[in-house]
Protein backbone atom coordinates (compact mmCIF):
# COMPACT_ATOMS: atom_id res chain seq x y z
CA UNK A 1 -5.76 1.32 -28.58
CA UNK A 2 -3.30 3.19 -30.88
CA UNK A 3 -1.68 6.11 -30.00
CA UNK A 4 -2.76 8.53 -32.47
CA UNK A 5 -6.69 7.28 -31.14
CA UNK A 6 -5.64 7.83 -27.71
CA UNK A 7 -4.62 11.36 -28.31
CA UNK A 8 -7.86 11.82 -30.62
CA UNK A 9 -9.94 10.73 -28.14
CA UNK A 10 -8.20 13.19 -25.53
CA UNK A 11 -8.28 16.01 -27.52
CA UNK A 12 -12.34 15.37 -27.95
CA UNK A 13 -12.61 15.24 -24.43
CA UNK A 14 -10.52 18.71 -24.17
CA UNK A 15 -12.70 20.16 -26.71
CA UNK A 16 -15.86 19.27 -24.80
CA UNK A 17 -14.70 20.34 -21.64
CA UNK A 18 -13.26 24.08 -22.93
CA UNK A 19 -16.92 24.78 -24.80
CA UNK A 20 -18.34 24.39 -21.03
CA UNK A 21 -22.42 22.97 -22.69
CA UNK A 22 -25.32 24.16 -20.74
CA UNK A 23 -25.33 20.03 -20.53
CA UNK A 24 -22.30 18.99 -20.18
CA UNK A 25 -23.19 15.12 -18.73
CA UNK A 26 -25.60 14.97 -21.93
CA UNK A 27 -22.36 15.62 -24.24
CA UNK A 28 -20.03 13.62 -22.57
CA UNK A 29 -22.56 10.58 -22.69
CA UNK A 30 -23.65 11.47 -25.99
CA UNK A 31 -19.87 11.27 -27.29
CA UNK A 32 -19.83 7.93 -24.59
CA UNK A 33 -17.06 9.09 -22.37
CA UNK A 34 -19.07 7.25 -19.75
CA UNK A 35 -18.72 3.59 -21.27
CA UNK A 36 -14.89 4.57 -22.07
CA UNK A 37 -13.97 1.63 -20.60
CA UNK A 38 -16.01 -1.16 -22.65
CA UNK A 39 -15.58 -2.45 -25.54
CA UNK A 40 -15.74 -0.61 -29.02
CA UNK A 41 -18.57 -3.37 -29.73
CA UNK A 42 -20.50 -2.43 -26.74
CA UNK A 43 -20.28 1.20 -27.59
CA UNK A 44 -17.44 1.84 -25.25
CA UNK A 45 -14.02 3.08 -26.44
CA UNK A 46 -11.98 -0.05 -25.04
CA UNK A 47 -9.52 2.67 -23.21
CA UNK A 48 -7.16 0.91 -20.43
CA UNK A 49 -7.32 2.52 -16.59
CA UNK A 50 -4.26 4.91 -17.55
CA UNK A 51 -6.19 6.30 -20.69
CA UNK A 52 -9.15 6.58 -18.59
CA UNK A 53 -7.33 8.33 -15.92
CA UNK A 54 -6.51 10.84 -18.47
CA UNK A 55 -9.87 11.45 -19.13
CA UNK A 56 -10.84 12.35 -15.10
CA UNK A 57 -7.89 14.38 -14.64
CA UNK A 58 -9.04 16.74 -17.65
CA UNK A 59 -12.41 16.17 -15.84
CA UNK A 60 -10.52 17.83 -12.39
CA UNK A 61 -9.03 20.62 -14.47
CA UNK A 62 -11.89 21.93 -15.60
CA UNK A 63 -13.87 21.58 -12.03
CA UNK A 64 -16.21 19.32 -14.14
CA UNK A 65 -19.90 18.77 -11.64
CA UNK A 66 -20.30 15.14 -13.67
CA UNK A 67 -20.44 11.51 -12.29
CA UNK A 68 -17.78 10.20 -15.37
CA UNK A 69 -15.30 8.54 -12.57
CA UNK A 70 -18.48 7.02 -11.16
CA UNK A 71 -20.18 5.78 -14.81
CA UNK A 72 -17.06 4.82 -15.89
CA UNK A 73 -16.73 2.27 -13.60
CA UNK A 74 -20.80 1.38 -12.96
CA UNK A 75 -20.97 0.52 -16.78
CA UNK A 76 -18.16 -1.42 -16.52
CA UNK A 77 -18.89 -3.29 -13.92
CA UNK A 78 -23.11 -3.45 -14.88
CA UNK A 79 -21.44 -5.10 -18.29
CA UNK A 80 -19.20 -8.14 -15.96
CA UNK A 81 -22.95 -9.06 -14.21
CA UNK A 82 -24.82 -9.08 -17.61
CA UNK A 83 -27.07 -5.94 -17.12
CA UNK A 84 -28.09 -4.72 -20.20
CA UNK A 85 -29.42 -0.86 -20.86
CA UNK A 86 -28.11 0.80 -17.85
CA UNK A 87 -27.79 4.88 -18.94
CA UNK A 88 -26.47 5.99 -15.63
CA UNK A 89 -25.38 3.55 -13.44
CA UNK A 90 -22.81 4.41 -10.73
CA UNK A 91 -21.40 2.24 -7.74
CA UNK A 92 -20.66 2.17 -4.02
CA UNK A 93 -17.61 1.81 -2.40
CA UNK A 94 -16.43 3.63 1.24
CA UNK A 95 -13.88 3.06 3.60
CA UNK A 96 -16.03 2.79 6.25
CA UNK A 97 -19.24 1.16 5.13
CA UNK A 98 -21.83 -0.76 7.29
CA UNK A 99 -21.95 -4.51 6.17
CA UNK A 100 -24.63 -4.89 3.76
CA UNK A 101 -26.25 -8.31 3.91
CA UNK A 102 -26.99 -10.36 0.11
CA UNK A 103 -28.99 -13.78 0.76
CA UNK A 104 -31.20 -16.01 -0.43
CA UNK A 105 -34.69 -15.25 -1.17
CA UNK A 106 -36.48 -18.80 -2.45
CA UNK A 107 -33.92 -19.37 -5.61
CA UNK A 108 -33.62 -15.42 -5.98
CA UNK A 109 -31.80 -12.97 -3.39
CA UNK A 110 -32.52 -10.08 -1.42
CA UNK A 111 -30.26 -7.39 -0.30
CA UNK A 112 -30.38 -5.65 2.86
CA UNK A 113 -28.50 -2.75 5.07
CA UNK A 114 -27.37 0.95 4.11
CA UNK A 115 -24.99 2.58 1.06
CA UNK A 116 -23.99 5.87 2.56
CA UNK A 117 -22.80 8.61 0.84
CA UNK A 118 -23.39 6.68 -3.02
CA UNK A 119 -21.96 9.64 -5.70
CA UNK A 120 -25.35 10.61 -7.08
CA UNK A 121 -27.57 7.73 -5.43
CA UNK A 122 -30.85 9.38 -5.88
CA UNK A 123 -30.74 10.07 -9.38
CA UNK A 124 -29.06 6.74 -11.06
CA UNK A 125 -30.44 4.40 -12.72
CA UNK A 126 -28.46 1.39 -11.03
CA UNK A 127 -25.97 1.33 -8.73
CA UNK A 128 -23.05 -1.48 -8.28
CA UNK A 129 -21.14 -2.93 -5.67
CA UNK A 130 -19.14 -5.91 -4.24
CA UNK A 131 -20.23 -7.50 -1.18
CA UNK A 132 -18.03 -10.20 0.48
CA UNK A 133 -14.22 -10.71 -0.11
CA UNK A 134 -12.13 -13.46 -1.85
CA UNK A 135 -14.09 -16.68 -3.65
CA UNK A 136 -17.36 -15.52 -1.63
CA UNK A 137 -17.56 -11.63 -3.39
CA UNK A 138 -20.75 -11.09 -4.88
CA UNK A 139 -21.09 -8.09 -7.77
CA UNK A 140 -24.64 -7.10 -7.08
CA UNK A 141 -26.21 -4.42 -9.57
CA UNK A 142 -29.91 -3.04 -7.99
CA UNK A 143 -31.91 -0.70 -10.40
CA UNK A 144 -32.51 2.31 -9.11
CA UNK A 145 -36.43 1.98 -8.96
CA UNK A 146 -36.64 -1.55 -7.09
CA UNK A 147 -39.12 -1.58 -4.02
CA UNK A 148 -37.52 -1.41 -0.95
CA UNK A 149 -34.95 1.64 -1.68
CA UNK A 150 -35.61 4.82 1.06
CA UNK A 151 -33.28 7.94 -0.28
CA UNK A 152 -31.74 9.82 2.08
CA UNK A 153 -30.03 12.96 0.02
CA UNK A 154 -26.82 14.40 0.76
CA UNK A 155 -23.90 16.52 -0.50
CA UNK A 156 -20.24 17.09 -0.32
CA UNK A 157 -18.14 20.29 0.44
CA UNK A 158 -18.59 20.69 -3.81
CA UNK A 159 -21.96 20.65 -3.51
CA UNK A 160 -21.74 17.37 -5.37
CA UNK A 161 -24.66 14.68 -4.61
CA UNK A 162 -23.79 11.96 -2.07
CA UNK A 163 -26.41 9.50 -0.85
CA UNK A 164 -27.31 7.57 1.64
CA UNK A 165 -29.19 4.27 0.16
CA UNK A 166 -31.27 2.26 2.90
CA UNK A 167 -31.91 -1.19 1.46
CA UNK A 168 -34.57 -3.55 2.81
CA UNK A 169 -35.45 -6.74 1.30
CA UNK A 170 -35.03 -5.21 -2.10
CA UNK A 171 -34.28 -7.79 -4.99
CA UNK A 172 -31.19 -7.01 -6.86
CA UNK A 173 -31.48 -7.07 -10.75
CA UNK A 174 -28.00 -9.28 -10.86
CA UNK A 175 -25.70 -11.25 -9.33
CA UNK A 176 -22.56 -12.28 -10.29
CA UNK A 177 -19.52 -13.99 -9.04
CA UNK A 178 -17.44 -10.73 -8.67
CA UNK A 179 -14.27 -10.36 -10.58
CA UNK A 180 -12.48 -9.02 -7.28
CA UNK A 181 -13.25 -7.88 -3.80
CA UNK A 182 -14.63 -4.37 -1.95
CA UNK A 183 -11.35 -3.50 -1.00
CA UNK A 184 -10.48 -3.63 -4.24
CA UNK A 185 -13.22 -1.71 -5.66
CA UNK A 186 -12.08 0.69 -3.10
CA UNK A 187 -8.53 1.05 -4.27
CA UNK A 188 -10.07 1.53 -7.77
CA UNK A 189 -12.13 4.42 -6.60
CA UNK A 190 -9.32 5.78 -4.87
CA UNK A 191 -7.51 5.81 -7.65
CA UNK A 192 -10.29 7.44 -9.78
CA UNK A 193 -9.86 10.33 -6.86
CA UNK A 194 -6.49 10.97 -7.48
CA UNK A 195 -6.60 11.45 -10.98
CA UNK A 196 -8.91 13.76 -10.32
CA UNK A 197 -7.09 15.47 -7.91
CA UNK A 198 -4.13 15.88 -10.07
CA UNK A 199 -5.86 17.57 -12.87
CA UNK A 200 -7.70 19.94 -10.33
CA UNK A 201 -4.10 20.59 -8.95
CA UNK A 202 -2.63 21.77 -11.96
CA UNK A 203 -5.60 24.15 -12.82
CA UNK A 204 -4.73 25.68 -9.05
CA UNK A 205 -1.03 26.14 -10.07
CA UNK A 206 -2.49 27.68 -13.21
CA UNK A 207 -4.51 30.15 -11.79
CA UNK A 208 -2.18 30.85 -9.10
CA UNK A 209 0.43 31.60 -12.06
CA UNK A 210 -1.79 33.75 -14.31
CA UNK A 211 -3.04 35.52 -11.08
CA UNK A 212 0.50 36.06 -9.80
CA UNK A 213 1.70 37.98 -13.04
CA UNK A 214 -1.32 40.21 -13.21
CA UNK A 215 -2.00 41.10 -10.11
CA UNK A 216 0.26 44.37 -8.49
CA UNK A 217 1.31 45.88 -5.35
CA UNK A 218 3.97 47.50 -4.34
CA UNK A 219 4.36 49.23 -8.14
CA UNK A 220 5.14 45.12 -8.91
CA UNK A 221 3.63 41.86 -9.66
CA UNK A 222 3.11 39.84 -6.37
CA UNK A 223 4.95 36.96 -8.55
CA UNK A 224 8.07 39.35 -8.32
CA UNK A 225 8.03 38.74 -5.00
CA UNK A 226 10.33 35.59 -3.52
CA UNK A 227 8.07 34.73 -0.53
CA UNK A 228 5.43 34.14 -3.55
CA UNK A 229 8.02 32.88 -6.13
CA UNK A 230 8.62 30.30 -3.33
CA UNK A 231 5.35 29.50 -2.72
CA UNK A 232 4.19 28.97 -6.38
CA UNK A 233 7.75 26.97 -6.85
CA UNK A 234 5.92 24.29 -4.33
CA UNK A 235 2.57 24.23 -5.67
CA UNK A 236 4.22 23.30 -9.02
CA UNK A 237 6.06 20.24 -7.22
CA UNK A 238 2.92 19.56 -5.93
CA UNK A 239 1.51 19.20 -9.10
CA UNK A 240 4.50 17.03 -10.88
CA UNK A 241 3.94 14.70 -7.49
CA UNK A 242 0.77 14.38 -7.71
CA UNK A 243 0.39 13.67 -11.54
CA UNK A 244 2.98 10.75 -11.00
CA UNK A 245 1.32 9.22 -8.13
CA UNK A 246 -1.89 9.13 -10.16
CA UNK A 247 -0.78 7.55 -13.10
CA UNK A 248 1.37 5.48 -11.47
CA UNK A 249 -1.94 3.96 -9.28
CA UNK A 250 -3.89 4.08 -12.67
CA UNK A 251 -1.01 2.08 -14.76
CA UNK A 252 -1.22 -0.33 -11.26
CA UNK A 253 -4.63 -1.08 -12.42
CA UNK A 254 -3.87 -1.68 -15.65
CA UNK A 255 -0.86 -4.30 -14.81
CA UNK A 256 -3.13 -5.96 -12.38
CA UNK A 257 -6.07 -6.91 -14.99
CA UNK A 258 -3.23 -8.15 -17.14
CA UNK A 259 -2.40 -10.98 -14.60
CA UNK A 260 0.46 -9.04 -12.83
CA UNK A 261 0.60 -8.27 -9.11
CA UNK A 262 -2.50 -7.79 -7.11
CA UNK A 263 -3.92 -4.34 -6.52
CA UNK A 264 -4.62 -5.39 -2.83
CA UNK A 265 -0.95 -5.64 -2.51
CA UNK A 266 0.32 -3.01 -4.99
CA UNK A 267 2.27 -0.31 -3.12
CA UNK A 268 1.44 2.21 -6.29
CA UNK A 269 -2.08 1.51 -5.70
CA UNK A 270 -1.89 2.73 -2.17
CA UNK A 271 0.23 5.13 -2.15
CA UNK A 272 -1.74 7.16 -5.06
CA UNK A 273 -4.33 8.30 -2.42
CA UNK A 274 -1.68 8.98 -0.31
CA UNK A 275 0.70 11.63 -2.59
CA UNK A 276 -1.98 13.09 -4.64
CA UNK A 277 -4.34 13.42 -1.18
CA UNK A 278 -1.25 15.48 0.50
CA UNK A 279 -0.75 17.60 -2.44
CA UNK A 280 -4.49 18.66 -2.41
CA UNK A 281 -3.90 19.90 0.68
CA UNK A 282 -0.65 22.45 0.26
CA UNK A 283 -1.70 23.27 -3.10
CA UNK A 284 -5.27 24.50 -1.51
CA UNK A 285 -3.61 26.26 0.95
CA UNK A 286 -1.07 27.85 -1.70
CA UNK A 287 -3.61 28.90 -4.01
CA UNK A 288 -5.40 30.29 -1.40
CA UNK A 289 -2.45 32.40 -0.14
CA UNK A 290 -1.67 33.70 -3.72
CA UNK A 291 -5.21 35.09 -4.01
CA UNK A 292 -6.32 35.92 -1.05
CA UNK A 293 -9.33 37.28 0.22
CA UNK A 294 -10.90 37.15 -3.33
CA UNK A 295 -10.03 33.46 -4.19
CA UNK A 296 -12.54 32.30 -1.20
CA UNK A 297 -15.66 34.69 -2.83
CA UNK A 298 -18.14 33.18 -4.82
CA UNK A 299 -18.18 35.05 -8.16
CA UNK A 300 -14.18 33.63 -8.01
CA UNK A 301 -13.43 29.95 -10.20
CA UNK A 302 -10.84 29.15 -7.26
CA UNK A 303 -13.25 27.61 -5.02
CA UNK A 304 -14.60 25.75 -7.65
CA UNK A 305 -11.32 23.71 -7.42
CA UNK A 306 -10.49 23.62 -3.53
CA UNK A 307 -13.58 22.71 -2.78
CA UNK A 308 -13.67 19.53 -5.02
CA UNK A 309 -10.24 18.62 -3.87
CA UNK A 310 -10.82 19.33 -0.10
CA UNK A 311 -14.33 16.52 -1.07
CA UNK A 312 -12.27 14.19 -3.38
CA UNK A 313 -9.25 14.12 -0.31
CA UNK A 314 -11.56 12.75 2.09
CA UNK A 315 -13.50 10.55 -0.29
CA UNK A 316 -12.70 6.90 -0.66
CA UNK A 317 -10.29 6.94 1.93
CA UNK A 318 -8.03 9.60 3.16
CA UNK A 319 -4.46 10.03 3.66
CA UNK A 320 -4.31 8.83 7.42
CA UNK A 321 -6.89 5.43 5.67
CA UNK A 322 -4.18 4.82 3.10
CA UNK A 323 -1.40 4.90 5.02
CA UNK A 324 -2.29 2.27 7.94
CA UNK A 325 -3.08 0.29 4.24
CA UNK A 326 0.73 0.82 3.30
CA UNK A 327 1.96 0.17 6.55
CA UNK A 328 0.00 -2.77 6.91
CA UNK A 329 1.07 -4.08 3.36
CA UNK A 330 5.12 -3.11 3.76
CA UNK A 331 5.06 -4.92 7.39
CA UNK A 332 3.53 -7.67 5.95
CA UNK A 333 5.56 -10.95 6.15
CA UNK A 334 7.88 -9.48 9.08
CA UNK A 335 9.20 -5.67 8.99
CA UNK A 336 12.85 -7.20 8.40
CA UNK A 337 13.90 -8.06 5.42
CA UNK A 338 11.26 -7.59 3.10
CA UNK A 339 10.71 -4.26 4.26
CA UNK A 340 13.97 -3.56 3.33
CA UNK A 341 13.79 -5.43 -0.43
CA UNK A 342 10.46 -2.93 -0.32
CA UNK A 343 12.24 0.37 0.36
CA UNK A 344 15.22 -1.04 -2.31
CA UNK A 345 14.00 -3.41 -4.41
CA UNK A 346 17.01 -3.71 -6.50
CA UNK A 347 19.91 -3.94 -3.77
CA UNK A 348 20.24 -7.79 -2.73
CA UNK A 349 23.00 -9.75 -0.74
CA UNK A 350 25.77 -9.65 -3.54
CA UNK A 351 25.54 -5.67 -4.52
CA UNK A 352 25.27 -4.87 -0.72
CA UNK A 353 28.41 -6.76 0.03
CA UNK A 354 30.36 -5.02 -2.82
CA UNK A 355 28.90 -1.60 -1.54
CA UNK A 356 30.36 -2.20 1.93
CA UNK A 357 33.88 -3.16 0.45
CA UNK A 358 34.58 -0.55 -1.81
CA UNK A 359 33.46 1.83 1.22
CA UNK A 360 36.04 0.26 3.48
């Protein structure tokens, strides 16, 4: 995709998400922001994962109630199994997840055991997801409608819908050898979240800005203050860290498709969750602060934002999930010496040595 394309097709989504629709879903899969990620020929815009990261952080900035991280990725992934005329598919993917059983059935299969907490379960029309790791993943797609699906509705802090999906004996519509495993799906959903995150982040630093300069006491604006000129100053590094983690995990994705290093063992993939999951947290808090008693009232758009990231932190993993990842990934192949070549990838034997003697 060419440049001036990308930054058409960003400044469509902008436009969309400003005018605030009655529908906004209906728009945005109208315009097919949803199937962003296929192909032009399959009505898709062909973006790569740090385009379509874009895309969800402008979602996150504008507090948008819509399943696009979800669709994005359930289209996508509906296309690799060969499912044809799915018009809101999302998928399943946890960090905690009960196994869920795929075998044979005669020469079909059946699928049994529990999704919990699917992003709008009850009210897809197919949901995706990987069962099994290495050569033995499956991609299974169900449709939404197959016998054998009990609905158990449930919501996040946003208010957002997250279901629990009881499966029993219920023949999937597909499947397919999958292109990678569920922790991999995982990371990819993670990732999703922190994009996400970051936009909704740098609408709080907004706010907490505009709010800062309007709002008096004292005969001043609060923002003249340095205890609040402090706090704002580390919201806004917040936001910069956050944004970088992000599209660093969502440019991981991107080298990983293309044949480079695995996402399973990509330390930008895992530490996206991570940065952007820890920034959610101060820059709630900060935002918070700045406004006080009238950010947490309804009528207020502040909560709109907190409440999404406070959701989207402890979705797909948290902070405390990621980081055993990390660890576990660093440690890998002995904590010596390739930690080390980790931590400083570009210092080896022959710099080091120099290093020491000029020092002496």
């Amino acid at each position: 995709m060419s440049e001036d394309t990308r930054d058409m097709l960003h400044e469509a989504a902008l436009r969309i998400f400003a005018d605030k629709p009655a529908d906004l879903w209906g728009v945005l899969q109208a315009s097919g922001f949803d199937k962003a990620l296929l192909s032009e020929s399959k009505g898709g815009a062909g973006v790569n994962w740090a385009d379509a990261g874009g895309l969800l952080s402008l979602a996150g900035e504008h507090a948008a109630a819509v399943p696009l991280a979800e669709a994005m990725v359930g289209h996508w992934l509906a296309d690799c199994a060969g499912v044809r005329g799915a018009t809101l598919p999302t998928i399943a993917s946890s960090a905690h997840v009960e196994p869920v059983r795929l075998s044979r059935a005669g020469d079909g299969w059946r699928v049994d055991g529990t999704l919990r907490r699917v992003p709008l379960g009850g009210a897809c029309t197919h949901v995706a997801f990987i069962v099994g790791a290495g050569t033995a993943a499956h991609l299974v797609v169900l449709a939404r409608d197959a016998a054998g699906i009990a609905v158990t509705p449930g919501r996040n802090l946003a208010g957002d819908p997250r279901d629990t999906l009881a499966l029993d004996g219920v023949v999937p519509q597909a499947v397919a050898p999958a292109p990678f495993d569920a922790r991999d799906l995982l990371c990819l959903s993670a990732i999703q979240r922190s994009a996400l995150m970051a936009g909704a982040i740098d609408r709080c630093l907004a706010l907490a800005v505009e709010y800062a300069n309007l709002r008096v006491q004292f005969g001043r604006p609060i923002g003249k203050f340095q205890a609040v000129q402090q706090n704002i100053a580390l919201l806004a590094t917040q936001a910069a860290a956050a944004r970088a983690a992000a599209e660093a995990g969502s440019e991981a994705v991107d080298d990983w498709l293309a044949g480079g290093e695995p996402l399973s063992q990509s330390i930008a993939a895992a530490s996206a969750k991570i940065r952007t999951g820890d920034a959610a947290g101060q820059a709630s808090a900060i935002a918070h602060q700045v406004f006080g008693a009238i950010g947490f009232t309804e009528e207020h758009e502040l909560h709109r934002f907190t409440k999404r990231l406070w959701s989207w932190r402890d979705e797909c993993g948290n902070e405390a999930f990621w980081s055993r990842e990390l660890g576990n990934l660093m440690l890998a192949g002995g904590a010596g010496q390739s930690l080390w070549r980790t931590v400083a990838p570009a210092v080896n034997s022959t710099t080091a040595s120099a290093a020491v003697g000029a020092a002496s």
